[in-house]
N, C-alpha and C. Protein backbone atom coordinates (compact mmCIF):
# COMPACT_ATOMS: atom_id res chain seq x y z
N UNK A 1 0.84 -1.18 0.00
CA UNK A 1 0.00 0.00 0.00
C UNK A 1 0.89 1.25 0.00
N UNK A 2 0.34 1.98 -0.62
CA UNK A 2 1.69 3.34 -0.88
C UNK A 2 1.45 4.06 0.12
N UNK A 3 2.51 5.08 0.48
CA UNK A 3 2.39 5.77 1.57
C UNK A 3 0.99 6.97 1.55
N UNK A 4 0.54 7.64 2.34
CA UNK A 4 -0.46 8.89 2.36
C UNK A 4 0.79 9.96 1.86
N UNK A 5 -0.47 11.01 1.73
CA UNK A 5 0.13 12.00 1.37
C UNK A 5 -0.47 13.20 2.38
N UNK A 6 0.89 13.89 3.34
CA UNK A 6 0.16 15.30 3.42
C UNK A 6 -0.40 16.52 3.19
N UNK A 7 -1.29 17.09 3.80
CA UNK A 7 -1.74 18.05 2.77
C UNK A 7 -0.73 19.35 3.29
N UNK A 8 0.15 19.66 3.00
CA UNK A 8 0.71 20.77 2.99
C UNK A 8 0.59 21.88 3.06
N UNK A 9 -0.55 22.27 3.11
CA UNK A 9 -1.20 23.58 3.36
C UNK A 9 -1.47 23.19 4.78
N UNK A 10 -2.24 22.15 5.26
CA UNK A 10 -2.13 22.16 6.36
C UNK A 10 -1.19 21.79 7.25
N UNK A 11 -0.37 21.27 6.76
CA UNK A 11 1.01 20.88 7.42
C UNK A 11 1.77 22.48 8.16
N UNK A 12 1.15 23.37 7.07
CA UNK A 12 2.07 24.79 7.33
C UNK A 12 1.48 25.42 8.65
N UNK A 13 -0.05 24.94 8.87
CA UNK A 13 -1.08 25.86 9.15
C UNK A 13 -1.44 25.17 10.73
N UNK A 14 -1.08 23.74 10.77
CA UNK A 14 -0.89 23.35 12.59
C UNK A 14 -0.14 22.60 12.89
N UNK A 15 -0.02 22.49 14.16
CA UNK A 15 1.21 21.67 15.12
C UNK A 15 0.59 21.17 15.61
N UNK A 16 1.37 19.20 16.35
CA UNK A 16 0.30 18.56 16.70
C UNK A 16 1.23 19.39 18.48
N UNK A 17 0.71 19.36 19.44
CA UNK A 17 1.09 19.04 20.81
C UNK A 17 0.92 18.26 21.58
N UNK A 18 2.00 18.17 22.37
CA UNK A 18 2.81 16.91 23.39
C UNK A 18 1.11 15.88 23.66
N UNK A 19 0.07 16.25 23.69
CA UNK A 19 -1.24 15.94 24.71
C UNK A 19 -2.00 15.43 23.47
N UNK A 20 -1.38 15.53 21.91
CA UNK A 20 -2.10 14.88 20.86
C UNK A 20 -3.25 16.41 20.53
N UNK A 21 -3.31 16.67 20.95
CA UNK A 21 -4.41 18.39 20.15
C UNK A 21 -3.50 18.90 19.15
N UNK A 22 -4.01 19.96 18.33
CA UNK A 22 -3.82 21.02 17.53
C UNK A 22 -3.89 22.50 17.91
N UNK A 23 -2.73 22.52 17.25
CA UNK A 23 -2.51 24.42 17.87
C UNK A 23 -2.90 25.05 16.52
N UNK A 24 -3.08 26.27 16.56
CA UNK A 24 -2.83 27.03 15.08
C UNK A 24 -3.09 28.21 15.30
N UNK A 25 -2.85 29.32 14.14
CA UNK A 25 -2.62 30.55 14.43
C UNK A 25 -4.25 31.25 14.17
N UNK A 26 -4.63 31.93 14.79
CA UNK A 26 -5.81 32.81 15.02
C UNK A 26 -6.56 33.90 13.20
N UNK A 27 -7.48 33.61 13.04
CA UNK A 27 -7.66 35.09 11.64
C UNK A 27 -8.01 35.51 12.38
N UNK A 28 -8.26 36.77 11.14
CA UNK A 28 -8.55 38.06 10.98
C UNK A 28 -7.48 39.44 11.14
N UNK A 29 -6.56 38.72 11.21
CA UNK A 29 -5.10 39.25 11.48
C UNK A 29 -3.96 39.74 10.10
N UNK A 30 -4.83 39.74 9.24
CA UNK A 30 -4.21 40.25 7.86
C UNK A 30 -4.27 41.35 7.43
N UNK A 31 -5.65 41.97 7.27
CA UNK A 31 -5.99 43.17 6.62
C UNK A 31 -6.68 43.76 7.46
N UNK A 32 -7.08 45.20 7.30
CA UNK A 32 -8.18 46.38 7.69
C UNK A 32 -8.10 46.12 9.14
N UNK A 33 -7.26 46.64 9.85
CA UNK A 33 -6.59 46.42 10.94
C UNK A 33 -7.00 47.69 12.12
N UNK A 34 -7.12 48.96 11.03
CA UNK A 34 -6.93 50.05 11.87
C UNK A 34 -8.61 50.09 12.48
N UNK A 35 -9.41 49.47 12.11
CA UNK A 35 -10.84 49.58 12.60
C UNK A 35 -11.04 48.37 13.96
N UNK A 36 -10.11 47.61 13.92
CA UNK A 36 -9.86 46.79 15.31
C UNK A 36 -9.25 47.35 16.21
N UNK A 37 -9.92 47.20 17.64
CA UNK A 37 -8.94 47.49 19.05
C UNK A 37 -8.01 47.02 19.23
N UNK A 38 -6.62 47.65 19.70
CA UNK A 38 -5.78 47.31 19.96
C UNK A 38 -5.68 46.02 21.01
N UNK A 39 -6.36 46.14 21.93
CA UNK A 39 -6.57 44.37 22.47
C UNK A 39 -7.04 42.97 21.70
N UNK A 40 -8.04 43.79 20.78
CA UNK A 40 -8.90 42.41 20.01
C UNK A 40 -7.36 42.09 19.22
N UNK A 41 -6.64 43.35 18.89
CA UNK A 41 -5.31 42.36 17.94
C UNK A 41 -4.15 41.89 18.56
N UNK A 42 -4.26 42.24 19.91
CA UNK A 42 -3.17 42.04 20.76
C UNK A 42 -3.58 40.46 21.31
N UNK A 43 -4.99 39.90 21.36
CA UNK A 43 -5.66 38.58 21.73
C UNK A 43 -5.57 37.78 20.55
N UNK A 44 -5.78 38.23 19.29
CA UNK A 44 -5.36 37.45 18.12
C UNK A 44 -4.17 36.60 17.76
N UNK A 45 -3.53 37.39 18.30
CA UNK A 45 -1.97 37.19 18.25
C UNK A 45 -1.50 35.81 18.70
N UNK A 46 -2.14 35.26 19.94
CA UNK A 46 -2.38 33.99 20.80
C UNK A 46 -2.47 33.04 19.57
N UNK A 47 -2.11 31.33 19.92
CA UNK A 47 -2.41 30.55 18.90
C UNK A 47 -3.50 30.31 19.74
N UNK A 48 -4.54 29.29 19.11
CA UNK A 48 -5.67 28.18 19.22
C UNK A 48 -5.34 27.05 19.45
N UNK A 49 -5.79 26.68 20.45
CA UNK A 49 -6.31 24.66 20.17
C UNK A 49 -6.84 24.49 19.02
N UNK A 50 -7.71 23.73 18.48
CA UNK A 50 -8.34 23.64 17.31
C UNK A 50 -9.63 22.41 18.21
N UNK A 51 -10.86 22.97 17.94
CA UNK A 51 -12.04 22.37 18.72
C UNK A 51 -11.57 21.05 18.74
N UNK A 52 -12.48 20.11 19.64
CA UNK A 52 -12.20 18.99 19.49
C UNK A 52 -13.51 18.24 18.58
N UNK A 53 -14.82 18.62 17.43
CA UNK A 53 -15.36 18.62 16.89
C UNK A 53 -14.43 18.28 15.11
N UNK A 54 -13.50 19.66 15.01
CA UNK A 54 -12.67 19.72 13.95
C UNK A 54 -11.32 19.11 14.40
N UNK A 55 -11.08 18.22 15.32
CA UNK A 55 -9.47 17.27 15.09
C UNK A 55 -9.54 16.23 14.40
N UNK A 56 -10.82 15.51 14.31
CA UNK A 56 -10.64 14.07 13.12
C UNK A 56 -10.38 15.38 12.18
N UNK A 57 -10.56 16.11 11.48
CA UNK A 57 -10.20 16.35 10.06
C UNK A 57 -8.91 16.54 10.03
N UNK A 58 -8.17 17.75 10.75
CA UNK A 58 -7.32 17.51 10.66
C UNK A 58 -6.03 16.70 10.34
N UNK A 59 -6.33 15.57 11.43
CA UNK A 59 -5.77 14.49 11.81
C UNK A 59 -5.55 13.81 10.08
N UNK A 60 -7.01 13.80 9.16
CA UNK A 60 -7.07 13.54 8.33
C UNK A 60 -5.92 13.85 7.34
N UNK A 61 -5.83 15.38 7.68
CA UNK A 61 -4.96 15.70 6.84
C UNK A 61 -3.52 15.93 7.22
N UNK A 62 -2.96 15.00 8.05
CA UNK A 62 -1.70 15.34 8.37
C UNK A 62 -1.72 14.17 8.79
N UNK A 63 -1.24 13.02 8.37
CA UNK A 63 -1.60 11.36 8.87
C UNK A 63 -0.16 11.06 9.35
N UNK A 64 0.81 11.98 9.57
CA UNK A 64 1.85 11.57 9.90
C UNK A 64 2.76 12.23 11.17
N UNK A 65 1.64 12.85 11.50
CA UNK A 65 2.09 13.91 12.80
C UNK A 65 2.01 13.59 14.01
């Protein structure tokens, strides 16, 4: 059976951690910035868990992490 393949976009986009979850980086943090509070972008900044609803997909897509 041939090996999987990762999806690389998501490979870029989370980390697994030590406890088996997903970290990843927060949107809305790209553009039109100056109409956000300086806290709402200073809290953005933080990574995420990633729900535990959306980790089978993930998982899906990174079968080697």
């Amino acid at each position: 059976m041939p090996k999987m393949k990762t999806n690389r976009g998501a490979a870029k986009r989370f980390k697994k951690t030590a406890t088996g979850k997903y970290k990843c980086g927060q949107s809305h943090r790209r553009h039109i910035l100056t109409k956000k509070s300086t806290k709402r972008k200073r809290h953005l900044r933080a990574s995420e868990v990633v729900a535990d609803v959306d980790t089978p997909m993930v998982r899906r897509m990174l079968p080697y992490s």
